[in-house]
PDB file of N, CA and C in Angstrom:
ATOM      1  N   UNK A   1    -109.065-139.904 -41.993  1.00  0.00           N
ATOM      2  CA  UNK A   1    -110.093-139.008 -41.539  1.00  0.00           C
ATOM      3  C   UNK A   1    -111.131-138.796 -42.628  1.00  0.00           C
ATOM      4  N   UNK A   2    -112.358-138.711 -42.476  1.00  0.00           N
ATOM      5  CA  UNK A   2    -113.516-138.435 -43.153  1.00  0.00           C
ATOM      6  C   UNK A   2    -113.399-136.775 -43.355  1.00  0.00           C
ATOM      7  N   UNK A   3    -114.204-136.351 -44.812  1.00  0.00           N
ATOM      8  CA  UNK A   3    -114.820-135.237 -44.825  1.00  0.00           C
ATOM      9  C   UNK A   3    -115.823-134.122 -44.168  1.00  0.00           C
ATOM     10  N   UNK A   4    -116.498-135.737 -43.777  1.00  0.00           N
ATOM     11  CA  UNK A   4    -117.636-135.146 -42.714  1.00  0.00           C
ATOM     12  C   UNK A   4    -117.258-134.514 -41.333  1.00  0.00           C
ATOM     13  N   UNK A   5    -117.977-133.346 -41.235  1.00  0.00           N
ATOM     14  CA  UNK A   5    -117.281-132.852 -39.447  1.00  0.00           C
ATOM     15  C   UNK A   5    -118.860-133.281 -38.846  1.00  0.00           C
ATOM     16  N   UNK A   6    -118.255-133.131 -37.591  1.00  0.00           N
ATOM     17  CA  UNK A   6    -119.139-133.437 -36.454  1.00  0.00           C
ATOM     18  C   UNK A   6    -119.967-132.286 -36.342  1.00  0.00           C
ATOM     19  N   UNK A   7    -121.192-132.809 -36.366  1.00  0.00           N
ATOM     20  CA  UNK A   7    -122.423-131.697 -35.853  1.00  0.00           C
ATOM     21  C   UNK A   7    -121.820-131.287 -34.739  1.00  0.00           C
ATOM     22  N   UNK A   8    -122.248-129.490 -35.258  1.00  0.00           N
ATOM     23  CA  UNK A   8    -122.272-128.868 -33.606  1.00  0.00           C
ATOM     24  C   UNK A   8    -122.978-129.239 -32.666  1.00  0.00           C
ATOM     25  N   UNK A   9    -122.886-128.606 -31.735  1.00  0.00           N
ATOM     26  CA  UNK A   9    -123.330-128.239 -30.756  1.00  0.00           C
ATOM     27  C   UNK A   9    -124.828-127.634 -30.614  1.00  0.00           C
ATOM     28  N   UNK A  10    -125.451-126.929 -31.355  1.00  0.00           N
ATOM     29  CA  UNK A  10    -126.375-126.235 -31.752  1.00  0.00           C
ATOM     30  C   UNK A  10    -127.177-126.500 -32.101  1.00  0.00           C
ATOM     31  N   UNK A  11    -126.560-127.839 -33.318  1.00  0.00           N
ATOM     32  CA  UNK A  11    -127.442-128.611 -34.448  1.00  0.00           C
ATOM     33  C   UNK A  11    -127.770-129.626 -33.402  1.00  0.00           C
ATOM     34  N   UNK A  12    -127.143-130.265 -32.725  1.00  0.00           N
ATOM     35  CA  UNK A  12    -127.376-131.668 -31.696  1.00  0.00           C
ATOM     36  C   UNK A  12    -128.271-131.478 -30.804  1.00  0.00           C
ATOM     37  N   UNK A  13    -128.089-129.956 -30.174  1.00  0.00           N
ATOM     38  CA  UNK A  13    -129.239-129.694 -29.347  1.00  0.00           C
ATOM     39  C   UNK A  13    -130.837-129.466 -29.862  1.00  0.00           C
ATOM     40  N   UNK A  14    -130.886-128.737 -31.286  1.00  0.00           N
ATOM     41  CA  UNK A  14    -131.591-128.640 -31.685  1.00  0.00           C
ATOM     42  C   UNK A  14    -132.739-130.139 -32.260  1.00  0.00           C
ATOM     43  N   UNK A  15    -132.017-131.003 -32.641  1.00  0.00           N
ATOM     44  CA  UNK A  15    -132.332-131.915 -32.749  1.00  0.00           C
ATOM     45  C   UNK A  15    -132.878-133.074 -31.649  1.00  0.00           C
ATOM     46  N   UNK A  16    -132.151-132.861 -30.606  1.00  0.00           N
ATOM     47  CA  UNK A  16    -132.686-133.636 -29.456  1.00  0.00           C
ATOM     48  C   UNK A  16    -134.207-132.524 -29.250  1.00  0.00           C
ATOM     49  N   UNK A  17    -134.057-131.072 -29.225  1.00  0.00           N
ATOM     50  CA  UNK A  17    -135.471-130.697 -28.991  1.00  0.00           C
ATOM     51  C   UNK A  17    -136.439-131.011 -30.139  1.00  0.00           C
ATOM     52  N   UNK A  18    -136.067-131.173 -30.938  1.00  0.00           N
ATOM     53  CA  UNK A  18    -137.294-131.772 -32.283  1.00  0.00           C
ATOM     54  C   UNK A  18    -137.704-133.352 -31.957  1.00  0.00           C
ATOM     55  N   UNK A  19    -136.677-134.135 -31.566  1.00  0.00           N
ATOM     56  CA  UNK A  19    -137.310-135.233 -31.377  1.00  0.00           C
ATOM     57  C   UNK A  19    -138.179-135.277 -29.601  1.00  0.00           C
ATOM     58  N   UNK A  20    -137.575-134.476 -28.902  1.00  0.00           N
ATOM     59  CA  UNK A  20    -138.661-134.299 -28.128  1.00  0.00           C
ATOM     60  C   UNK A  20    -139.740-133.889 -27.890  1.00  0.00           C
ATOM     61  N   UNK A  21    -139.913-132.997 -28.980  1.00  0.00           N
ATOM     62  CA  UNK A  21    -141.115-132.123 -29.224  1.00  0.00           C
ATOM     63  C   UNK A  21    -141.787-133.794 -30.030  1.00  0.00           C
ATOM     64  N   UNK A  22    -141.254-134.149 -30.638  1.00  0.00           N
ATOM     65  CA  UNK A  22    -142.067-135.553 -31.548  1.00  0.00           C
ATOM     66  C   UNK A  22    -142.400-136.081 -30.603  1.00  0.00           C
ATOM     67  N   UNK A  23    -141.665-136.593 -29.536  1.00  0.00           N
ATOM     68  CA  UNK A  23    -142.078-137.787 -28.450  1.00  0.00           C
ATOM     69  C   UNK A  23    -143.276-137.097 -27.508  1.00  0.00           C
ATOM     70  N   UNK A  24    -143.833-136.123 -27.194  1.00  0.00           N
ATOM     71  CA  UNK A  24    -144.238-135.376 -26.277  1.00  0.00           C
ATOM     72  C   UNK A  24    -145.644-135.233 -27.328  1.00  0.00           C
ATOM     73  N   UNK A  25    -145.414-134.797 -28.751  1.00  0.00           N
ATOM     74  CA  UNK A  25    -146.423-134.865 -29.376  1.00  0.00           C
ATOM     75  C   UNK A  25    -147.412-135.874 -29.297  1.00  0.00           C
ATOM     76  N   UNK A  26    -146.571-137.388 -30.012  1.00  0.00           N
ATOM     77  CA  UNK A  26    -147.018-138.274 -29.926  1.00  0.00           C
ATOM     78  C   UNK A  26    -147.988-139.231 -28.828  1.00  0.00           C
ATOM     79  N   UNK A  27    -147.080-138.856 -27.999  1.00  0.00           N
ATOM     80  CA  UNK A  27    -147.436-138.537 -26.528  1.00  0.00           C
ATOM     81  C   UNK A  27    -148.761-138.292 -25.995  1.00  0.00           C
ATOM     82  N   UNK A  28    -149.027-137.044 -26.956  1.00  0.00           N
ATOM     83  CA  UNK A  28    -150.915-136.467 -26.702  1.00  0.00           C
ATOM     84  C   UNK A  28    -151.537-136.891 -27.525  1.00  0.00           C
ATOM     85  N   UNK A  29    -150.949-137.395 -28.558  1.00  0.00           N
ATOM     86  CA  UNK A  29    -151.736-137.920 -29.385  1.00  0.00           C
ATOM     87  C   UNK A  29    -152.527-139.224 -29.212  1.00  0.00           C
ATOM     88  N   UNK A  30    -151.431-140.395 -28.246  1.00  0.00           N
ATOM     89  CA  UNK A  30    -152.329-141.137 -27.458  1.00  0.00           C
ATOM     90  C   UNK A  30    -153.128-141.292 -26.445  1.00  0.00           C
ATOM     91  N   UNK A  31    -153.000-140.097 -25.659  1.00  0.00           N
ATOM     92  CA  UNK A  31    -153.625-139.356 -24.204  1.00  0.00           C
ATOM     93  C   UNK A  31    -155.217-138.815 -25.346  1.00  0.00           C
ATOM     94  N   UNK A  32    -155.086-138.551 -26.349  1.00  0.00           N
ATOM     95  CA  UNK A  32    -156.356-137.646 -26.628  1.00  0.00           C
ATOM     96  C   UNK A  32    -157.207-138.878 -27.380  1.00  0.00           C
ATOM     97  N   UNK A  33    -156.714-140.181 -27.978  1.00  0.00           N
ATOM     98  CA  UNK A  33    -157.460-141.275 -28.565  1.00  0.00           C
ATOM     99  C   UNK A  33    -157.844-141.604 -27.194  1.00  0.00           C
ATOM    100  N   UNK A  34    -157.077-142.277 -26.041  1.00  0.00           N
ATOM    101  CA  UNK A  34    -157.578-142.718 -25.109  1.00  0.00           C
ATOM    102  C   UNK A  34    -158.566-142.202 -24.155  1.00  0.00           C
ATOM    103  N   UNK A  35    -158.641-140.836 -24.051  1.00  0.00           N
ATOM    104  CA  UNK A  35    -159.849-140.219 -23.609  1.00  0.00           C
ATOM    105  C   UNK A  35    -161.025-139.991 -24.449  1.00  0.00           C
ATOM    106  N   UNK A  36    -161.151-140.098 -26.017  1.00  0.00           N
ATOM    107  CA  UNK A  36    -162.101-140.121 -26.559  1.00  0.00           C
ATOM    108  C   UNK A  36    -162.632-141.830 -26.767  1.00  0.00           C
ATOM    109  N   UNK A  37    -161.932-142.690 -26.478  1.00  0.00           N
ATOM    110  CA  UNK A  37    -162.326-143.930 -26.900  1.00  0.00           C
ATOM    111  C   UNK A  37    -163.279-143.972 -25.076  1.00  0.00           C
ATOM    112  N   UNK A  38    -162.561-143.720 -24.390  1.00  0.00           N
ATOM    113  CA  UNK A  38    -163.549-143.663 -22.357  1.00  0.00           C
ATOM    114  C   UNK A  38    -164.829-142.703 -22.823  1.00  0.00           C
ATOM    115  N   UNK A  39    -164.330-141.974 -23.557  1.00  0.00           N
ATOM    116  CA  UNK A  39    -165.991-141.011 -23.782  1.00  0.00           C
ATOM    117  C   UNK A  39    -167.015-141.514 -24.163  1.00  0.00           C
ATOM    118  N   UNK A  40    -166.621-142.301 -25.423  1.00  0.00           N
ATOM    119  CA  UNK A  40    -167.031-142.906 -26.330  1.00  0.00           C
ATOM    120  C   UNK A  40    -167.585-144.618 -25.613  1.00  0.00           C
ATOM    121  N   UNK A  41    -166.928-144.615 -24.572  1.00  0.00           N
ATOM    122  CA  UNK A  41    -167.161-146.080 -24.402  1.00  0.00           C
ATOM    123  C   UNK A  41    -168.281-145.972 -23.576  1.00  0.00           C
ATOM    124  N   UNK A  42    -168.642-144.667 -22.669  1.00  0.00           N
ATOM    125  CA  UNK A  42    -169.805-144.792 -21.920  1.00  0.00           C
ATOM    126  C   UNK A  42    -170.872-144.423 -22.441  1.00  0.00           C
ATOM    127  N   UNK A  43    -170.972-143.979 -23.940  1.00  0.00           N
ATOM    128  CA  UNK A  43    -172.399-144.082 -25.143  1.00  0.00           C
ATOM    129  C   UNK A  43    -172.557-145.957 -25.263  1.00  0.00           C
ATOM    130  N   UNK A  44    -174.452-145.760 -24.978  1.00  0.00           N
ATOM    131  CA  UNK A  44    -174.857-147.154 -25.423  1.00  0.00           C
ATOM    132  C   UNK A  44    -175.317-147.436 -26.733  1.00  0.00           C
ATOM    133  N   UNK A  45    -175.846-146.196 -27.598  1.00  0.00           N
ATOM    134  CA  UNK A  45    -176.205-146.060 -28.820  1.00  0.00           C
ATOM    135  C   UNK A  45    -175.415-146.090 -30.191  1.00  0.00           C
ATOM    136  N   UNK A  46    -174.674-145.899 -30.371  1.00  0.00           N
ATOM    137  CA  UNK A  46    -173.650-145.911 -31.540  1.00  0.00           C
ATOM    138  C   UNK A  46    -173.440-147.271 -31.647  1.00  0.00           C
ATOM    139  N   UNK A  47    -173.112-147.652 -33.473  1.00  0.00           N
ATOM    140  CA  UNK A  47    -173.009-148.666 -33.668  1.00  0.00           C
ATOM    141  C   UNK A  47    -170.963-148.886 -33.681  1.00  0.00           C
ATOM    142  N   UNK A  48    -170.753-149.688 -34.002  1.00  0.00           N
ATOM    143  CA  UNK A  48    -169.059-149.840 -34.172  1.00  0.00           C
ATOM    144  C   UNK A  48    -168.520-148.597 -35.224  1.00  0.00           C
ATOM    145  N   UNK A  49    -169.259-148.159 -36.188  1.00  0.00           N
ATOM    146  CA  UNK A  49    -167.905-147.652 -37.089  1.00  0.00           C
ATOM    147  C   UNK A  49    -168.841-146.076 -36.708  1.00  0.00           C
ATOM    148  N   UNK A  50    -170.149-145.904 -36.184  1.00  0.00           N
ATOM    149  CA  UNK A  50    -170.240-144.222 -35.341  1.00  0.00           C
ATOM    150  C   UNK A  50    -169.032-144.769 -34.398  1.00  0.00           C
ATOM    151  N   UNK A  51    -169.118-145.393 -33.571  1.00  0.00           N
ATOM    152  CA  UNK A  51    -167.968-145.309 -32.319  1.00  0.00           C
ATOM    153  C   UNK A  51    -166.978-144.446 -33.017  1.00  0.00           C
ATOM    154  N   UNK A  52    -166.291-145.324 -33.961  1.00  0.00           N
ATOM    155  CA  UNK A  52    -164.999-145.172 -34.440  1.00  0.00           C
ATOM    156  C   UNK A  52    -164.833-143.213 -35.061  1.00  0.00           C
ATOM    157  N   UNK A  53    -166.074-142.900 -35.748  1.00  0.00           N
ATOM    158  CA  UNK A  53    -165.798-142.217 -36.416  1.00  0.00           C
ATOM    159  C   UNK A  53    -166.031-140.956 -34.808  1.00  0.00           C
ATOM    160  N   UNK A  54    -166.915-141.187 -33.770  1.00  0.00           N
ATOM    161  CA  UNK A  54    -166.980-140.787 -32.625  1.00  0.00           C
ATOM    162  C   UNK A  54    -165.531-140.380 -32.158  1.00  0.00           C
ATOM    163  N   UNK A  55    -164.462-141.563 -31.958  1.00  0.00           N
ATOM    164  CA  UNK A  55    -163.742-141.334 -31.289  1.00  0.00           C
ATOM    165  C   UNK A  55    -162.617-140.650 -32.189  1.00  0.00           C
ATOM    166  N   UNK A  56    -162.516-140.616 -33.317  1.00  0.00           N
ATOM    167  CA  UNK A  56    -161.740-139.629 -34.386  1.00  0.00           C
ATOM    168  C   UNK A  56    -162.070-138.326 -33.970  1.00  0.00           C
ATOM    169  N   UNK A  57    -163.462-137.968 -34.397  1.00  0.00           N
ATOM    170  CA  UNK A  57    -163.794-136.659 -34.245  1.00  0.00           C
ATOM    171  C   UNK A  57    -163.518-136.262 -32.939  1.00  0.00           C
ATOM    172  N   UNK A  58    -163.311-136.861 -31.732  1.00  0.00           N
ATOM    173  CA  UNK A  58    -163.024-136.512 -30.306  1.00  0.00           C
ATOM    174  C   UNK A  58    -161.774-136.098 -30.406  1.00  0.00           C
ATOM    175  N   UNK A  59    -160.770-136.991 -30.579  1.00  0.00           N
ATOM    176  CA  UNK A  59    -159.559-137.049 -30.576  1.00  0.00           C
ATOM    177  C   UNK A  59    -158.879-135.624 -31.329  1.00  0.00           C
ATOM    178  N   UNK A  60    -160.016-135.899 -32.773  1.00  0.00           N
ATOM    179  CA  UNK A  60    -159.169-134.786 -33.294  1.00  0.00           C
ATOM    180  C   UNK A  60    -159.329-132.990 -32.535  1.00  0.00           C
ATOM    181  N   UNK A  61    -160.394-133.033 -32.081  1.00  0.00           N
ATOM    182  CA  UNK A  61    -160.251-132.019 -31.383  1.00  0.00           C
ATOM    183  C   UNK A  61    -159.678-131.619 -30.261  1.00  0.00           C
ATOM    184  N   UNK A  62    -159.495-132.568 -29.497  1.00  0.00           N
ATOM    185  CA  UNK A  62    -158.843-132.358 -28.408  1.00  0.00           C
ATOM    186  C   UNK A  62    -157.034-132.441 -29.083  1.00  0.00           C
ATOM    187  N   UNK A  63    -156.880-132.557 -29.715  1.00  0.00           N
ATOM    188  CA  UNK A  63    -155.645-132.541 -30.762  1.00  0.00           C
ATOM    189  C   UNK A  63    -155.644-130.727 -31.120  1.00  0.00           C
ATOM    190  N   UNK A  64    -157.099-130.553 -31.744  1.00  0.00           N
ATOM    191  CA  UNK A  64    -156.741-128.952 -31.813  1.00  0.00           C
ATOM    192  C   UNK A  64    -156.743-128.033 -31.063  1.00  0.00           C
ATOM    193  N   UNK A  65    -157.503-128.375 -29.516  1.00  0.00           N
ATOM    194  CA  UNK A  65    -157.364-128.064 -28.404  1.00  0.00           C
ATOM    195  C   UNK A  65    -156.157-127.727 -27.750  1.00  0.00           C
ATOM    196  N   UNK A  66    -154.996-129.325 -27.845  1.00  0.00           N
ATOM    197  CA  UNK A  66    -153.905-128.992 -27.371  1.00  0.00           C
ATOM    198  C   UNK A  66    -152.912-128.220 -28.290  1.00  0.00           C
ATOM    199  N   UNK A  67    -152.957-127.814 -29.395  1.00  0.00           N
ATOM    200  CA  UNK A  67    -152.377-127.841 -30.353  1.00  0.00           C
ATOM    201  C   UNK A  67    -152.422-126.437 -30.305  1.00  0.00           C
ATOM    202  N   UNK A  68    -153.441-125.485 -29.629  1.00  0.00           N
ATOM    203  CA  UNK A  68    -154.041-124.300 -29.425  1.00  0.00           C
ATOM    204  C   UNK A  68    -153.369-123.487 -28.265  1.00  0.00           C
ATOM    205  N   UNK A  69    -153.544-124.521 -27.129  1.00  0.00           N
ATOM    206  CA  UNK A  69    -152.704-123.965 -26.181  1.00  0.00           C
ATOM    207  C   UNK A  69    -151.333-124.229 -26.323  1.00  0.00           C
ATOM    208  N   UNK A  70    -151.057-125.124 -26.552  1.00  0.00           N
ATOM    209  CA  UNK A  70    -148.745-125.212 -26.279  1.00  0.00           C
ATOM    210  C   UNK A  70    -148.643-123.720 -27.519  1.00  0.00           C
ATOM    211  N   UNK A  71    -149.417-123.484 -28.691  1.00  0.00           N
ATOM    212  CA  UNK A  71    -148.977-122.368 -29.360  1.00  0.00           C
ATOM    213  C   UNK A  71    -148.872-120.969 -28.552  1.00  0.00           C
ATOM    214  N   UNK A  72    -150.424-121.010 -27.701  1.00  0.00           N
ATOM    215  CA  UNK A  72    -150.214-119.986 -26.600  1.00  0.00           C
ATOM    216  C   UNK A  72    -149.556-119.870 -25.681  1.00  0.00           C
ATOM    217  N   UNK A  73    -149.165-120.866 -25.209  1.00  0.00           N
ATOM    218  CA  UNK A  73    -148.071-120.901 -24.074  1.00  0.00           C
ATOM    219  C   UNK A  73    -146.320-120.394 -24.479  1.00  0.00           C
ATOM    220  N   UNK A  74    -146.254-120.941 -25.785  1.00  0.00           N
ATOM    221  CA  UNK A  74    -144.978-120.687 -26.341  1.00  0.00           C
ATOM    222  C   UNK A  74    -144.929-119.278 -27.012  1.00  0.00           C
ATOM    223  N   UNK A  75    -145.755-118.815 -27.343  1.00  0.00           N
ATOM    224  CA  UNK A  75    -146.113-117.419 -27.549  1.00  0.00           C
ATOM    225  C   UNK A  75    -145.832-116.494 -25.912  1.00  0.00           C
ATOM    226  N   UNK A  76    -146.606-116.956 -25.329  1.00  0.00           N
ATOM    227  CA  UNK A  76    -146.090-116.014 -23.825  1.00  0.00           C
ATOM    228  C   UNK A  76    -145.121-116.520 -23.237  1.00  0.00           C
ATOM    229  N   UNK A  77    -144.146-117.412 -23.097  1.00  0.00           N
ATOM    230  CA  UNK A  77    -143.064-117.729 -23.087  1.00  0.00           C
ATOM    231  C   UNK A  77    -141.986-117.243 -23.463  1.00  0.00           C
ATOM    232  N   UNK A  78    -142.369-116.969 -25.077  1.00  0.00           N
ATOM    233  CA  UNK A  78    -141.304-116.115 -25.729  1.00  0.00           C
ATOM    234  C   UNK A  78    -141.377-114.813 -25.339  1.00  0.00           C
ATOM    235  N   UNK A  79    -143.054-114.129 -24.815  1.00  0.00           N
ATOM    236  CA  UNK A  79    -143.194-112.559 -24.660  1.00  0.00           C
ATOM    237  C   UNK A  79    -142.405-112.444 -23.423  1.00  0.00           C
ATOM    238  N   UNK A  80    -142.302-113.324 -22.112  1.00  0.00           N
ATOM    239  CA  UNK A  80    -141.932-112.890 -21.344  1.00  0.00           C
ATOM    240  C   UNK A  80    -140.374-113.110 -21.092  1.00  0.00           C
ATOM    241  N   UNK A  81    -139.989-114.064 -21.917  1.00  0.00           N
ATOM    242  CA  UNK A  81    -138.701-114.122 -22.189  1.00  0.00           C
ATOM    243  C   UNK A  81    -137.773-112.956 -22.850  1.00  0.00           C
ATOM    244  N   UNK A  82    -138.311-112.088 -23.761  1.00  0.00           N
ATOM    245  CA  UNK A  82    -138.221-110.903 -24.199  1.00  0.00           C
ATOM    246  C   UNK A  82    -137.905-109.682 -23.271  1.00  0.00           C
ATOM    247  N   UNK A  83    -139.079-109.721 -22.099  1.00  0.00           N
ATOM    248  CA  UNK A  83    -139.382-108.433 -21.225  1.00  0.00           C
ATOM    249  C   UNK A  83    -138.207-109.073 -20.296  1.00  0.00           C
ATOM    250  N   UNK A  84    -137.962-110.527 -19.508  1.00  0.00           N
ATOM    251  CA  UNK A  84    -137.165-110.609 -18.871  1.00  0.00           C
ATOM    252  C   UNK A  84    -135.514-110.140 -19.241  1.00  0.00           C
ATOM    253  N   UNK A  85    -135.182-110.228 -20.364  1.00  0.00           N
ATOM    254  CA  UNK A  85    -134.592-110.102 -21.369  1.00  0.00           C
ATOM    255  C   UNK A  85    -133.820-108.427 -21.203  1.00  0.00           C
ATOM    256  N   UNK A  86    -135.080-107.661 -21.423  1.00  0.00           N
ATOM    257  CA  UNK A  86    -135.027-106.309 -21.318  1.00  0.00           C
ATOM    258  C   UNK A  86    -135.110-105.769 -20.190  1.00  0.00           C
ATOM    259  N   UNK A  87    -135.017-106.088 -18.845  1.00  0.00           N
ATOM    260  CA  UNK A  87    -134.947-105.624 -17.752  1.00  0.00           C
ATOM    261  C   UNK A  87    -133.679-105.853 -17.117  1.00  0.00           C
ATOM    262  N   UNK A  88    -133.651-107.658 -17.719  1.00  0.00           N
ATOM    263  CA  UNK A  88    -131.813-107.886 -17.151  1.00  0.00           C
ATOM    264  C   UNK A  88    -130.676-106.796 -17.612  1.00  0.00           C
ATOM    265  N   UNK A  89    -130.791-106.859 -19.315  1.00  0.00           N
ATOM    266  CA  UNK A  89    -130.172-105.573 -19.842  1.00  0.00           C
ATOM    267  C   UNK A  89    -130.294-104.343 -19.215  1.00  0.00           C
ATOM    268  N   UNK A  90    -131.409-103.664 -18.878  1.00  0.00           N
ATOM    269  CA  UNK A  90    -131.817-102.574 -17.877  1.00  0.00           C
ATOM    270  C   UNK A  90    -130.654-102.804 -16.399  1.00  0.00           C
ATOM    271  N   UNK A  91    -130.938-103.840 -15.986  1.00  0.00           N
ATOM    272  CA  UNK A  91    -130.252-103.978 -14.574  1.00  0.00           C
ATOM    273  C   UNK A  91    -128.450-103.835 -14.742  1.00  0.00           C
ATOM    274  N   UNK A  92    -128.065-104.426 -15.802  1.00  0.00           N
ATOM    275  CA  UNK A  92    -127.040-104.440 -16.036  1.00  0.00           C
ATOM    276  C   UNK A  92    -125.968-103.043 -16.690  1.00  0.00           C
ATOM    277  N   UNK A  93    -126.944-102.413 -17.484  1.00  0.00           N
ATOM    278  CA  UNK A  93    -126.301-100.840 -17.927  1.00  0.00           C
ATOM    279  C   UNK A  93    -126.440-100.343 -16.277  1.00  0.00           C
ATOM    280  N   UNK A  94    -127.692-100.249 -15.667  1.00  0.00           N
ATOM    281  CA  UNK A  94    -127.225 -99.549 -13.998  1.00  0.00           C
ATOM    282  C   UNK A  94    -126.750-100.185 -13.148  1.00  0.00           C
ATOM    283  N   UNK A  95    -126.292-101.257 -13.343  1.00  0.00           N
ATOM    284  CA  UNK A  95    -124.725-101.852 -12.259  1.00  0.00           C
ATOM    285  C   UNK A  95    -123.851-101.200 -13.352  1.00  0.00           C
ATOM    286  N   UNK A  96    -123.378-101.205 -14.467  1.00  0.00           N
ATOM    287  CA  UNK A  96    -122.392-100.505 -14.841  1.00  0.00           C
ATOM    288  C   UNK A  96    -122.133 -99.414 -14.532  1.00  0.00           C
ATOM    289  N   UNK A  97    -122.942 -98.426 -14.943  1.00  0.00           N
ATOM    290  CA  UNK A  97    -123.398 -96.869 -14.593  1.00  0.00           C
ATOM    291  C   UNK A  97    -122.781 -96.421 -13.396  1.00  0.00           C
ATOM    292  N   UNK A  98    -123.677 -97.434 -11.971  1.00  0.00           N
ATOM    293  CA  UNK A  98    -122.916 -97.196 -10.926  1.00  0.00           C
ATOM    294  C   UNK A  98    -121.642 -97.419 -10.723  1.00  0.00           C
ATOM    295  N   UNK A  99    -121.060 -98.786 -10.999  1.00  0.00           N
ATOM    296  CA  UNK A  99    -119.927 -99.062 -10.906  1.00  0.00           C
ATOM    297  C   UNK A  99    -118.877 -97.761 -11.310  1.00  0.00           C
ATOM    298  N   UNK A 100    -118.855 -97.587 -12.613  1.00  0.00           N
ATOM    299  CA  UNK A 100    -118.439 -96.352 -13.602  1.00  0.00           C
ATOM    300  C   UNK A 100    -118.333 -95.689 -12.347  1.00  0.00           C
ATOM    301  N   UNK A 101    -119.613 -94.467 -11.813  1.00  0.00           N
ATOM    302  CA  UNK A 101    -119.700 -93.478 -11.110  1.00  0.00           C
ATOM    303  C   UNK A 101    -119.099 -93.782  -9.648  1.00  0.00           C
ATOM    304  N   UNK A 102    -118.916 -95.041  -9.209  1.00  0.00           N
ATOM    305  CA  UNK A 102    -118.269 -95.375  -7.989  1.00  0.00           C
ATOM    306  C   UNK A 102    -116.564 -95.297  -8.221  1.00  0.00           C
ATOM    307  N   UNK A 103    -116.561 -95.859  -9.392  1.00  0.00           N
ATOM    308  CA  UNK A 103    -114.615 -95.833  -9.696  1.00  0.00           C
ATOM    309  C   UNK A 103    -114.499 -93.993  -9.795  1.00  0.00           C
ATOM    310  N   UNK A 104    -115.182 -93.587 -10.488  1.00  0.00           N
ATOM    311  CA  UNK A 104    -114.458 -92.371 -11.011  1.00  0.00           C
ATOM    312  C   UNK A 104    -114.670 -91.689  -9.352  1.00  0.00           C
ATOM    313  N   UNK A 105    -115.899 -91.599  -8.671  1.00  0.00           N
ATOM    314  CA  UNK A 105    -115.804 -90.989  -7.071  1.00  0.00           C
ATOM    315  C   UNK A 105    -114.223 -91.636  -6.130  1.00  0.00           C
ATOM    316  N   UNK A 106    -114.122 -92.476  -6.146  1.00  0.00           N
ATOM    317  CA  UNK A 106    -113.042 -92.809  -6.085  1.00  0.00           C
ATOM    318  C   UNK A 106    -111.693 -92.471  -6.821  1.00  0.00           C
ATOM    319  N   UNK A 107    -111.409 -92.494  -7.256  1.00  0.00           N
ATOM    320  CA  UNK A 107    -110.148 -91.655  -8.407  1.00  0.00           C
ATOM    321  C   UNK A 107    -110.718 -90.358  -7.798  1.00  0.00           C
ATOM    322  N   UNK A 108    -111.235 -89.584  -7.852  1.00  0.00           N
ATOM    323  CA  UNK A 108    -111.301 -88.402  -7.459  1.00  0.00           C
ATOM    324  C   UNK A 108    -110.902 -87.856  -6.120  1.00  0.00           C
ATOM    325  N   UNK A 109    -111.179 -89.081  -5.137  1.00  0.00           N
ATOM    326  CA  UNK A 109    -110.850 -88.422  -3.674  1.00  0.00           C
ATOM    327  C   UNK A 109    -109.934 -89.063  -3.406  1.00  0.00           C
ATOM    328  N   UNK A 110    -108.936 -89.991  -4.402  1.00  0.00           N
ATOM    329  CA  UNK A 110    -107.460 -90.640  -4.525  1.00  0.00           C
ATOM    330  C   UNK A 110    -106.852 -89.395  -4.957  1.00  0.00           C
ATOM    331  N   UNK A 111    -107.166 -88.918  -5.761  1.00  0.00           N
ATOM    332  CA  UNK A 111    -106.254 -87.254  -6.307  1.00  0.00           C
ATOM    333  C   UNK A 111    -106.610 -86.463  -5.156  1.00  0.00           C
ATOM    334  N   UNK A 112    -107.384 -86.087  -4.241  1.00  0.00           N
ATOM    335  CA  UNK A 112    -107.654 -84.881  -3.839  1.00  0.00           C
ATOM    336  C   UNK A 112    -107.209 -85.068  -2.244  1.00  0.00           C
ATOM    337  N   UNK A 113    -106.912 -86.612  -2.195  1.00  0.00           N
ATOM    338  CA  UNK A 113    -105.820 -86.890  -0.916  1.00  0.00           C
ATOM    339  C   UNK A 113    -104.618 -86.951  -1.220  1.00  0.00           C
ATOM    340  N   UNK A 114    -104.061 -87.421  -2.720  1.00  0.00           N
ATOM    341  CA  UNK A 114    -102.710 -87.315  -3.188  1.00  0.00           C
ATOM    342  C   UNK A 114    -102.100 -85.363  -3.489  1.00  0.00           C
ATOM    343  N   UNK A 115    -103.379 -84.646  -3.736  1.00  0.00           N
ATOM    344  CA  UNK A 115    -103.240 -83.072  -3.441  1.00  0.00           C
ATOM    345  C   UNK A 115    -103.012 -82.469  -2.414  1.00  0.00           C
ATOM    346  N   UNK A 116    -102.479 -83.021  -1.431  1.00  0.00           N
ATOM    347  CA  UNK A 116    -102.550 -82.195  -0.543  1.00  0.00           C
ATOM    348  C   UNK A 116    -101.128 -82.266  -0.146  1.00  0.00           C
TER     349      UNK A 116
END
């Protein structure tokens, strides 16, 4: 037997989401060259290396574009993951609560039929 233990569970998952977050990145990263190079391709004026430097500067923005929103999205994602969070908890102390107040109403009119 080796020293080494087996990655958790935790670490494995975590890792499959990092390399998906890479693949998904990468991903826009060729979606945002390829729409600046179509932008770029329907200018008749630019010579080859404006093109080039054209379709950089496109790219890169639409890079900070997307790069802008998935932060916002994952930001309200997490906010509402939070509030959902805090309501389930909410829902769950008053199913207890009741439950609680339903057993003990019960026990009570179990004694007060066993009283008689």
């Amino acid at each position: 037997m080796t020293d080494r233990q087996a990655p958790g569970r935790h670490t494995v998952q975590a890792g499959i989401a990092s390399l998906e977050g890479y693949l998904l990145w990468q991903g826009e990263i060729d979606r945002a060259r390829a729409e600046a190079e179509a932008c770029v391709e329907a200018l008749d004026w630019p010579t080859a290396d404006q093109r080039e430097e054209l379709v950089d500067l496109l790219a890169h923005r639409q890079l900070d574009l997307s790069r802008t929103v998935i932060t916002r999205i994952a930001e309200r994602s997490l906010q509402l993951r939070r509030e959902y969070q805090q309501r389930y908890d909410c829902l769950k102390r008053r199913l207890m609560a009741c439950s609680l107040a339903l057993v003990a109403g019960l026990a009570a009119v179990h004694c007060l039929l066993l009283a008689r």
